[in-house]
C-alpha atoms as a PDB file:
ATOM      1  CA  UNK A   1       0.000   0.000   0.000  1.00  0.00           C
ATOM      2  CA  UNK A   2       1.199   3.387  -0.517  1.00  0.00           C
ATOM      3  CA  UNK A   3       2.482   5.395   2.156  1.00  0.00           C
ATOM      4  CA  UNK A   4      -0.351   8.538   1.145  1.00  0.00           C
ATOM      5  CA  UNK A   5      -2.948   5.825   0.917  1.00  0.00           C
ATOM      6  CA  UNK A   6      -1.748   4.229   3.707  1.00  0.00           C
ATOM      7  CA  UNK A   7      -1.367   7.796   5.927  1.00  0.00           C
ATOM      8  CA  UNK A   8      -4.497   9.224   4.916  1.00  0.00           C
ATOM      9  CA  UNK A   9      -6.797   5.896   5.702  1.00  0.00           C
ATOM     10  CA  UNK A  10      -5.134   6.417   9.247  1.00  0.00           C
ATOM     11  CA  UNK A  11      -6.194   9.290   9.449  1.00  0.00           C
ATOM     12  CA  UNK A  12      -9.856   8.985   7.983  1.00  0.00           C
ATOM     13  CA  UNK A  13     -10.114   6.190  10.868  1.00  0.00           C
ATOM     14  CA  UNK A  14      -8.992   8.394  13.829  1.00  0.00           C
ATOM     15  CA  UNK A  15     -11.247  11.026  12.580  1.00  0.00           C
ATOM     16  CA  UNK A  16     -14.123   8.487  12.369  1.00  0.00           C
ATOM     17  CA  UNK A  17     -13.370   7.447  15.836  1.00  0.00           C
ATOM     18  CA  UNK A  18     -12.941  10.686  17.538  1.00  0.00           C
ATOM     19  CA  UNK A  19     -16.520  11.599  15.691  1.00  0.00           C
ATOM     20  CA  UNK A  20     -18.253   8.316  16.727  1.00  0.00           C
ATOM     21  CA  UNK A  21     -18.224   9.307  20.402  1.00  0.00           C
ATOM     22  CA  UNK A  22     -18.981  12.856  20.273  1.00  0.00           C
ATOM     23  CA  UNK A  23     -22.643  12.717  21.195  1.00  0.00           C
ATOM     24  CA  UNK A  24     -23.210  13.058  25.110  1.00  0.00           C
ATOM     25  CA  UNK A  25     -24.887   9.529  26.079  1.00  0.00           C
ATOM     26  CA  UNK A  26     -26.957   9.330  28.919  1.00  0.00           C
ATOM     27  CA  UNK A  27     -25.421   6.954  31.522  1.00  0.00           C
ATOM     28  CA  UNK A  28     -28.058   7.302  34.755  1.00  0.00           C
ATOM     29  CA  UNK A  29     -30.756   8.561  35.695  1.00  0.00           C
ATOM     30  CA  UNK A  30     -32.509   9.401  38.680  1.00  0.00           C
ATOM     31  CA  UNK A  31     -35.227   8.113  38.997  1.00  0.00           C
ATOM     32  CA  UNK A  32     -33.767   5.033  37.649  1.00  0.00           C
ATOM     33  CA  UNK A  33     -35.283   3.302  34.232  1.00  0.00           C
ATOM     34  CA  UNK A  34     -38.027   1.511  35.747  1.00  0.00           C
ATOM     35  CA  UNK A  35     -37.776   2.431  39.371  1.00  0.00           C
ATOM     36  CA  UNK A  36     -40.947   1.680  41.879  1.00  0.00           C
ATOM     37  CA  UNK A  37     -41.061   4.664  44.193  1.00  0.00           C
ATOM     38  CA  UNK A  38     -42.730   4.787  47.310  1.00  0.00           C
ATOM     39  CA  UNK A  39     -43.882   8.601  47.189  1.00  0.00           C
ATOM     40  CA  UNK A  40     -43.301  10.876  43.792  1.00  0.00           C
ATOM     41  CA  UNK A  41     -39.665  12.183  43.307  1.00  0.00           C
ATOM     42  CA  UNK A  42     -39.086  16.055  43.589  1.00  0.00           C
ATOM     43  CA  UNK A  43     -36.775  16.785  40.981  1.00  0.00           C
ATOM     44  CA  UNK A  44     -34.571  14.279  37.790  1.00  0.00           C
ATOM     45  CA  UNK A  45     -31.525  13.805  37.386  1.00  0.00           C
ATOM     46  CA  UNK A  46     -29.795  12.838  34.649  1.00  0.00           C
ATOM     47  CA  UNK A  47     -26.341  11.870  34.327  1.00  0.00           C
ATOM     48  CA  UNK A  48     -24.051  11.470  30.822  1.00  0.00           C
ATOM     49  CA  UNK A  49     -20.661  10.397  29.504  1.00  0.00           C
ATOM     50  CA  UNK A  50     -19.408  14.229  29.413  1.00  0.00           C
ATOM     51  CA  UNK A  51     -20.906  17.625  30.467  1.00  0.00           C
ATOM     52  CA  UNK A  52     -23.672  18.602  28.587  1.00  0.00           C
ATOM     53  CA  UNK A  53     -25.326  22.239  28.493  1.00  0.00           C
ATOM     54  CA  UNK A  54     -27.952  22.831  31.591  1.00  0.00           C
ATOM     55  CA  UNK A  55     -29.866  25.705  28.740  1.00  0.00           C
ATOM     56  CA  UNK A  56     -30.539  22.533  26.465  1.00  0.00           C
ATOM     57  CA  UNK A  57     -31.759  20.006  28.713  1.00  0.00           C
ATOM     58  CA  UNK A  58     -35.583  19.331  28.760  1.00  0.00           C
ATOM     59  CA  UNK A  59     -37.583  16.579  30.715  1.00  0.00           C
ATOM     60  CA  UNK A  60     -41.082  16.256  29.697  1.00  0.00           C
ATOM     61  CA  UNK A  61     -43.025  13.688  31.727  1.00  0.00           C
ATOM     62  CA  UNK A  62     -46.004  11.702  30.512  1.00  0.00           C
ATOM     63  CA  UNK A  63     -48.656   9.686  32.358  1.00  0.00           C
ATOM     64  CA  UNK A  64     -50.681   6.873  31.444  1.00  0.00           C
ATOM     65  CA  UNK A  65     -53.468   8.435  30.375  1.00  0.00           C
ATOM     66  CA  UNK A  66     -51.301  10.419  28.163  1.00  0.00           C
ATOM     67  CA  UNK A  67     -51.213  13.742  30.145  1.00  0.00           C
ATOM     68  CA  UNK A  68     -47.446  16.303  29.331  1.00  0.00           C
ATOM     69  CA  UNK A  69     -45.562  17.821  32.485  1.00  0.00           C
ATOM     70  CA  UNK A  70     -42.764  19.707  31.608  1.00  0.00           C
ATOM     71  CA  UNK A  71     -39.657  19.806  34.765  1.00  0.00           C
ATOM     72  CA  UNK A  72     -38.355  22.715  35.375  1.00  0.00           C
ATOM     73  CA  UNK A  73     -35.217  24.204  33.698  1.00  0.00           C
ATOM     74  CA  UNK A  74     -32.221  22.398  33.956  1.00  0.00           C
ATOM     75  CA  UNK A  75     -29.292  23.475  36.133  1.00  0.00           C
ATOM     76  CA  UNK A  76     -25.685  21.644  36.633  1.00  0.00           C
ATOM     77  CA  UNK A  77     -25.075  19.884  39.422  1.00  0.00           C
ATOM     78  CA  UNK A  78     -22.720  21.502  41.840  1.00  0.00           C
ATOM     79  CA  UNK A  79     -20.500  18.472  42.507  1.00  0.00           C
ATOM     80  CA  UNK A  80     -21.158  16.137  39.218  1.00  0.00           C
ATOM     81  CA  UNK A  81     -20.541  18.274  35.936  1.00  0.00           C
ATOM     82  CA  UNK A  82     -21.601  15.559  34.364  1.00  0.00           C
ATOM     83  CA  UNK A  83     -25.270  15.779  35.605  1.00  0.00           C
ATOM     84  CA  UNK A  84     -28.069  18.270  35.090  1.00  0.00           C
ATOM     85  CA  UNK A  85     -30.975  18.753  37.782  1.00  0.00           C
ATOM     86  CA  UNK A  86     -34.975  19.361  37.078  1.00  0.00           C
ATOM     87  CA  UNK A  87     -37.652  19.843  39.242  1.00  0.00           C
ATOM     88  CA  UNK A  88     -40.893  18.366  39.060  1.00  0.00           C
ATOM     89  CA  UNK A  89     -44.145  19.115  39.710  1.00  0.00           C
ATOM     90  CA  UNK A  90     -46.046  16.653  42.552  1.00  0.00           C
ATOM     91  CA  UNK A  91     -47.098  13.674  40.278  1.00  0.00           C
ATOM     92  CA  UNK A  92     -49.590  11.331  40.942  1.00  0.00           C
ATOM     93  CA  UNK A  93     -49.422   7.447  41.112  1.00  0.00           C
ATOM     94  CA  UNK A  94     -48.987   5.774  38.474  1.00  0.00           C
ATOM     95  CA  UNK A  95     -46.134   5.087  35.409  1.00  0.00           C
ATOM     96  CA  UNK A  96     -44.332   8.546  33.953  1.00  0.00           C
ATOM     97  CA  UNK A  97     -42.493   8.111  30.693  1.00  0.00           C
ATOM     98  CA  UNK A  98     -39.461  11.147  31.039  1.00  0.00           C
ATOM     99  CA  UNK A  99     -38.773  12.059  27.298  1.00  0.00           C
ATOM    100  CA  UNK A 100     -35.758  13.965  27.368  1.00  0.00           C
ATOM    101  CA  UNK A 101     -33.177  16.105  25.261  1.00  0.00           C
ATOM    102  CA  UNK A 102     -29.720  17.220  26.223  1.00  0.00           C
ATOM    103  CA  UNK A 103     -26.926  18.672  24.514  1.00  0.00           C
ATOM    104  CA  UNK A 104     -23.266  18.641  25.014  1.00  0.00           C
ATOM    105  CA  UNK A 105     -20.950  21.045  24.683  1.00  0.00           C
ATOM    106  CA  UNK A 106     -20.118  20.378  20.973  1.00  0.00           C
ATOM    107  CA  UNK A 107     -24.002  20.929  20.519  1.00  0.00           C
ATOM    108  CA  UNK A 108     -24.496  17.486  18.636  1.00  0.00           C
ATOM    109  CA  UNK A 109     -28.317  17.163  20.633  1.00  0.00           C
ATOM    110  CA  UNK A 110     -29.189  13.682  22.172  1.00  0.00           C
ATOM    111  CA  UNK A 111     -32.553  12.553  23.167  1.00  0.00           C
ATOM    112  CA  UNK A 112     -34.019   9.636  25.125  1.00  0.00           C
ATOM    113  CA  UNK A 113     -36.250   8.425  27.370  1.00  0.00           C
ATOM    114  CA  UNK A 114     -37.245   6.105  30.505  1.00  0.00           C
ATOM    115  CA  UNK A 115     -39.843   5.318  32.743  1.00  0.00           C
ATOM    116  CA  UNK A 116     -40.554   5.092  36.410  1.00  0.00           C
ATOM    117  CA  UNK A 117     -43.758   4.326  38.395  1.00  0.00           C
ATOM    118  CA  UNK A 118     -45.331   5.971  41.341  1.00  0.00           C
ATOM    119  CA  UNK A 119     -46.809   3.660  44.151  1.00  0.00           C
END
């Protein structure tokens, strides 16, 4: 192979690589993806891979009967810059579906979501 070919398919593949894993990736939650809770929680967190922007991050919570709550706005957590904080309003019992968005810094957005249920 020829050294150009050769250099510039090394490069192509560390470019590729460095690219794959730019996306912030949700790694927790709280609550946690299919949690039982005794009484409703009072704010979400959600934790990622990397910091992500607190002025991007939505939560928008949805109950059985199909009913939208949106959390409040996002702020960092103080000792995880990894995580971003929402409060809630008081939800009832039941399942909640949290839809969210984030961001990270490189402003590639990421979505998701998870479910918990209220006993």
């Amino acid at each position: 192979m020829h050294p150009l070919v050769r250099a510039a398919a090394a490069a192509l593949a560390a470019l590729a690589a460095s690219t794959a894993g730019a996306h912030a990736t949700l790694v927790a939650s709280s609550p946690a993806n299919g949690q039982a809770l005794d009484a409703p929680p009072i704010e979400i967190r959600l934790t990622f891979n990397e910091p992500v922007e607190p002025r991007y991050a939505r939560v928008k919570l949805v109950s059985a009967d199909k009913k939208y709550f949106d959390a409040d706005r996002a702020h960092a957590d103080k000792v995880d810059p990894n995580s971003v904080v929402m409060s809630v309003p008081v939800l009832r019992k039941g399942t909640w579906r949290a839809v969210w968005t984030a961001a990270g810094g490189d402003g590639h957005k990421t979505h998701g979501d998870f479910t918990f249920t209220v006993k």
